[in-house]
Protein backbone atom coordinates (compact mmCIF):
# COMPACT_ATOMS: atom_id res chain seq x y z
CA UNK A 1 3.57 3.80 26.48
CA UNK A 2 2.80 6.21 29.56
CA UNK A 3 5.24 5.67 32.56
CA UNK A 4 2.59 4.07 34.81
CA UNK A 5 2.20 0.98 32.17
CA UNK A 6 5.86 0.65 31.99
CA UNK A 7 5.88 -0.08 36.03
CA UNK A 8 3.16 -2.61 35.70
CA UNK A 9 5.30 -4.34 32.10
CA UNK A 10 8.67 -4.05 34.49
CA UNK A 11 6.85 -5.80 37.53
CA UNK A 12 5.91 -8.28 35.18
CA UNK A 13 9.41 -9.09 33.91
CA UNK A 14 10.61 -9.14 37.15
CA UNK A 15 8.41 -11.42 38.96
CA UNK A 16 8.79 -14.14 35.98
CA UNK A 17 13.01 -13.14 36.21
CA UNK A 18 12.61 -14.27 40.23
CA UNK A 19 9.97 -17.48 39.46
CA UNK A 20 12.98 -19.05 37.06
CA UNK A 21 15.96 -18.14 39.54
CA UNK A 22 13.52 -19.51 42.67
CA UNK A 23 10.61 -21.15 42.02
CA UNK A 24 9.13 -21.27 45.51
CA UNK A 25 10.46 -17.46 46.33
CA UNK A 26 6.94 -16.07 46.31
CA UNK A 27 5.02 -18.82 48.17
CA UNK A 28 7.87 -18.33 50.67
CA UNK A 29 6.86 -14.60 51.01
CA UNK A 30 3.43 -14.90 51.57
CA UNK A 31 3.88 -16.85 54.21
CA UNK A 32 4.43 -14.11 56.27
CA UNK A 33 7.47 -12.12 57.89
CA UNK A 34 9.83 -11.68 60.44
CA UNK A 35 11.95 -8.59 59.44
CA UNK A 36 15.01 -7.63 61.96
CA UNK A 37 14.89 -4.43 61.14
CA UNK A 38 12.63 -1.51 61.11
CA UNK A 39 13.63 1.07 58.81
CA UNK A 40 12.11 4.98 59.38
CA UNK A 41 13.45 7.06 56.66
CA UNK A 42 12.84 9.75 54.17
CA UNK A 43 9.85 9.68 51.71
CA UNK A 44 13.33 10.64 49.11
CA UNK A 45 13.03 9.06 46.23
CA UNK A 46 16.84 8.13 45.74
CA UNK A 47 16.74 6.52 49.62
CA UNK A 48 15.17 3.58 48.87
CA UNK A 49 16.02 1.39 52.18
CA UNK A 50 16.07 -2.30 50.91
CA UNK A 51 17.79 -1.45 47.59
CA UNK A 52 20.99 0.69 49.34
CA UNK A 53 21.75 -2.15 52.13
CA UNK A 54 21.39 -4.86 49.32
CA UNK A 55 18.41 -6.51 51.38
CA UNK A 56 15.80 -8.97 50.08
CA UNK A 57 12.19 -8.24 50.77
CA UNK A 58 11.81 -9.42 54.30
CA UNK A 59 14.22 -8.02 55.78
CA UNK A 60 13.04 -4.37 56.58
CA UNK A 61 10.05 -3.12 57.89
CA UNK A 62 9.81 0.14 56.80
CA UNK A 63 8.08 3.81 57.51
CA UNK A 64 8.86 6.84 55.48
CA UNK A 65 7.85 10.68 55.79
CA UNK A 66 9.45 13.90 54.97
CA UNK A 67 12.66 14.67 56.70
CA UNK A 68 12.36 10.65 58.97
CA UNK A 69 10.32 12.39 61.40
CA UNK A 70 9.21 10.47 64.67
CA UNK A 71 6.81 12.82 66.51
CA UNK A 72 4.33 11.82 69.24
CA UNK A 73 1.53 12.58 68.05
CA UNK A 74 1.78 11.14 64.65
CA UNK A 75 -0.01 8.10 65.09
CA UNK A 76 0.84 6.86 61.73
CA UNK A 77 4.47 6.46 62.54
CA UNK A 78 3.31 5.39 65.74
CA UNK A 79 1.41 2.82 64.99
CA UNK A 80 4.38 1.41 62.42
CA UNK A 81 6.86 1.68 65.75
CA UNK A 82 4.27 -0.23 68.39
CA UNK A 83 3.30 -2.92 65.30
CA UNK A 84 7.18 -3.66 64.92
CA UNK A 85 8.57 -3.67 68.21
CA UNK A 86 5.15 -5.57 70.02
CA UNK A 87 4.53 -7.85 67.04
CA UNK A 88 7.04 -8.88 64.71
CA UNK A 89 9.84 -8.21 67.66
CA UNK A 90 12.47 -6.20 65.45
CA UNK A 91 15.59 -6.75 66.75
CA UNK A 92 16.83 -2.95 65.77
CA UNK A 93 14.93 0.36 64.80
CA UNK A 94 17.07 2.07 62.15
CA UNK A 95 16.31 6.12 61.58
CA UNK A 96 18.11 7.03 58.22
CA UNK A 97 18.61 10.69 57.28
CA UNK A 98 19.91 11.98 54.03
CA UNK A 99 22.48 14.96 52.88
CA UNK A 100 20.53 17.14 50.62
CA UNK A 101 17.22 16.47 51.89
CA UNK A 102 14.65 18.89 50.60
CA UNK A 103 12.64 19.08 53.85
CA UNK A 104 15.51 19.86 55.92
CA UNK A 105 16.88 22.61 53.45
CA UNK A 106 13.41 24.05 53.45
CA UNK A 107 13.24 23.76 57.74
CA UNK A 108 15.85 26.48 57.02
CA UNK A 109 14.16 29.12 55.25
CA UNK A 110 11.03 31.30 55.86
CA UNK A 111 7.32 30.02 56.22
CA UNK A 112 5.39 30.55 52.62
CA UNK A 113 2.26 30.79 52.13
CA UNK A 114 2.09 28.45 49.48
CA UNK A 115 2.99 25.31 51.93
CA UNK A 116 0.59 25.96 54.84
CA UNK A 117 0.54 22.11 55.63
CA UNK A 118 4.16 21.28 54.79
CA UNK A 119 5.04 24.56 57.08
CA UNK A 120 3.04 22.69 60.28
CA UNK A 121 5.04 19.29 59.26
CA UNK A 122 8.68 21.36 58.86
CA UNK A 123 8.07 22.76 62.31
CA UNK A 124 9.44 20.23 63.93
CA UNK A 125 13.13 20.39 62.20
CA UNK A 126 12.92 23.84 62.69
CA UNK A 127 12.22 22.93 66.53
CA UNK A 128 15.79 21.32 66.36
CA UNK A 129 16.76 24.05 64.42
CA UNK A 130 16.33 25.95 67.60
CA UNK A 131 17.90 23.49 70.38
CA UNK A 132 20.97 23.70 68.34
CA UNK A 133 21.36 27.02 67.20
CA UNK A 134 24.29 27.86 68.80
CA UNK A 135 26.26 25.64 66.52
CA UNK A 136 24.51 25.74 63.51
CA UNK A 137 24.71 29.96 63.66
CA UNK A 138 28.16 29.47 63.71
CA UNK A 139 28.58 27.20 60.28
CA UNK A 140 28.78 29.87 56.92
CA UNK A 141 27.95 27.67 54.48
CA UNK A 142 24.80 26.79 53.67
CA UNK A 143 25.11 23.36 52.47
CA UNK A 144 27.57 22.50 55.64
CA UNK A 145 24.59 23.95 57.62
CA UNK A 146 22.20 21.66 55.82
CA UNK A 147 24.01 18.83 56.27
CA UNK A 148 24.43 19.08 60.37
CA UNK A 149 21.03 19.78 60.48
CA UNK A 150 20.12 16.45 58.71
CA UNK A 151 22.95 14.59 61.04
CA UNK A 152 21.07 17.09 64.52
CA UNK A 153 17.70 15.63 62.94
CA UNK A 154 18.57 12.23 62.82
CA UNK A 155 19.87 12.05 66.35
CA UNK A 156 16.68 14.28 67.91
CA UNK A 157 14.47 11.66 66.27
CA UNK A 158 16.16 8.58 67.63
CA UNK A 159 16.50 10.24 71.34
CA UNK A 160 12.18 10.95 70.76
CA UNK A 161 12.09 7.09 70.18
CA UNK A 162 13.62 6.60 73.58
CA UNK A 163 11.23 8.25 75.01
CA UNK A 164 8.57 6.50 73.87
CA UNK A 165 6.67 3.93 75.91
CA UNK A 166 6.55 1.50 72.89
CA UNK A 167 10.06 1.18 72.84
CA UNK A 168 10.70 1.85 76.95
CA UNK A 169 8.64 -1.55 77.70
CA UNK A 170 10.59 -3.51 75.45
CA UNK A 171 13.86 -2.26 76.67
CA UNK A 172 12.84 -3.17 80.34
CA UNK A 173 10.99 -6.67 79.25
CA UNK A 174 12.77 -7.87 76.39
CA UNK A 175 16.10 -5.99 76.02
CA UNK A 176 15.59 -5.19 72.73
CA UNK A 177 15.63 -2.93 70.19
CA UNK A 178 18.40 -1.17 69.81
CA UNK A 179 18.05 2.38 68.19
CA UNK A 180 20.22 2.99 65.34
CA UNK A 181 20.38 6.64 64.03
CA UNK A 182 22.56 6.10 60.14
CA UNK A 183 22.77 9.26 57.56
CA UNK A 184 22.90 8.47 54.04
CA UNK A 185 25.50 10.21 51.33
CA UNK A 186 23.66 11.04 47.87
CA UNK A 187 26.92 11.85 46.26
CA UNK A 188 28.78 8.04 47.15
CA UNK A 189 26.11 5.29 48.51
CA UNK A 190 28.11 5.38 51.86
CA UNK A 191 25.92 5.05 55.38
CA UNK A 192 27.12 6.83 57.79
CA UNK A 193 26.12 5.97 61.97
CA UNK A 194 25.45 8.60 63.88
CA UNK A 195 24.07 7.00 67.27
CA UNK A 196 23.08 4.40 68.77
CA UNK A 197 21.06 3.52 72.10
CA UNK A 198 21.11 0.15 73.89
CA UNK A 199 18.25 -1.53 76.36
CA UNK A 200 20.44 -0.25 79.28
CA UNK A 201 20.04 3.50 77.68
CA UNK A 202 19.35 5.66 80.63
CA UNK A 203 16.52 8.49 79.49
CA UNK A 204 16.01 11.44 80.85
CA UNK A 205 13.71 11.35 83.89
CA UNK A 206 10.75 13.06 82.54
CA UNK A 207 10.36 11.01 79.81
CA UNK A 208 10.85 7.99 81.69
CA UNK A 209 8.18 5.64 81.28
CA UNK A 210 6.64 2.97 84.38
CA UNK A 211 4.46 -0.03 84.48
């Protein structure tokens, strides 16, 4: 059996596993959703968001990319961001980093020519790379280095949130979200927060956004 056709046998067994335990579970989920949360995190395999908070499907709205990136002019993210916070009113905007992540290890080596598109994409952890290189010059070891750059990452990506206008309006109209920024341990399961912003978050004047 290829590996595909055992993901479509294992769907199977699991849908019939959650019809016996509750019978009305799936009519229940297509009647639409209100998550709380939205979830932007790492396209990681082992950082599945619903599985490592123990949360049933509804619960997270979810965007993932290499290294949780939240860049303006990445409409796709973008998009996720105004669709969450204008339509289904999350309640808080999570951005989940992990130790060990690939795209952040690779931020911190040379440009190759063999990733001319993943280069353009890693740019922007390099960019942070380079507001904080003061204190990341100073760190030896390469894995310690890694791992503040993931933590650095995490909290640039939740301060370019703030600046949004998406996320602006709703902090002056509806006092809501609040921006989470959580990194995730590979080597225990444990979240860790980083940051977190409030409505009453004051942002820096030139990003600040008026009606």
């Amino acid at each position: 059996m290829r590996s595909h056709e055992k993901l479509l046998l294992e769907n199977k067994a699991w849908a019939e596993e959650v019809k016996l335990r509750e019978p009305d579970y799936f009519e229940r989920l297509a009647r639409g959703q209100k998550p709380e949360f939205l979830w932007i995190g790492c396209s990681d395999s082992r950082v599945p968001a619903d599985i490592i908070v123990n949360a049933e499907p509804g619960l997270i709205f979810a965007h993932r990319n290499i290294a949780n990136q939240v860049i303006a002019t990445d409409f796709n993210c973008l998009s996720v961001v105004q669709y969450a916070v204008q339509v289904l009113k999350v309640k808080h905007i999570i951005v989940c980093g992990h130790y060990n992540c690939g795209g952040v290890r690779a931020a911190l080596s040379h440009q190759g020519s063999d990733f001319t598109l993943l280069n353009k994409w890693l740019m922007h952890v390099r960019d942070v790379y380079r507001r904080h290189r003061d204190e990341l010059d100073e760190i030896r070891s390469l894995d310690e280095k890694a791992h503040r750059l993931v933590e650095l990452n995490v909290i640039e990506q939740v301060n370019s949130l703030s600046y949004t206008s998406i996320v602006q309006s709703a902090w002056k109209n509806e006092q809501r979200p609040m921006v989470h920024g959580w990194v995730f341990a590979l080597d225990d399961g444990i979240l860790k927060q980083l940051i977190s912003l409030d409505p009453d978050t004051k942002v820096d004047e030139i990003y600040a956004w008026r009606d």
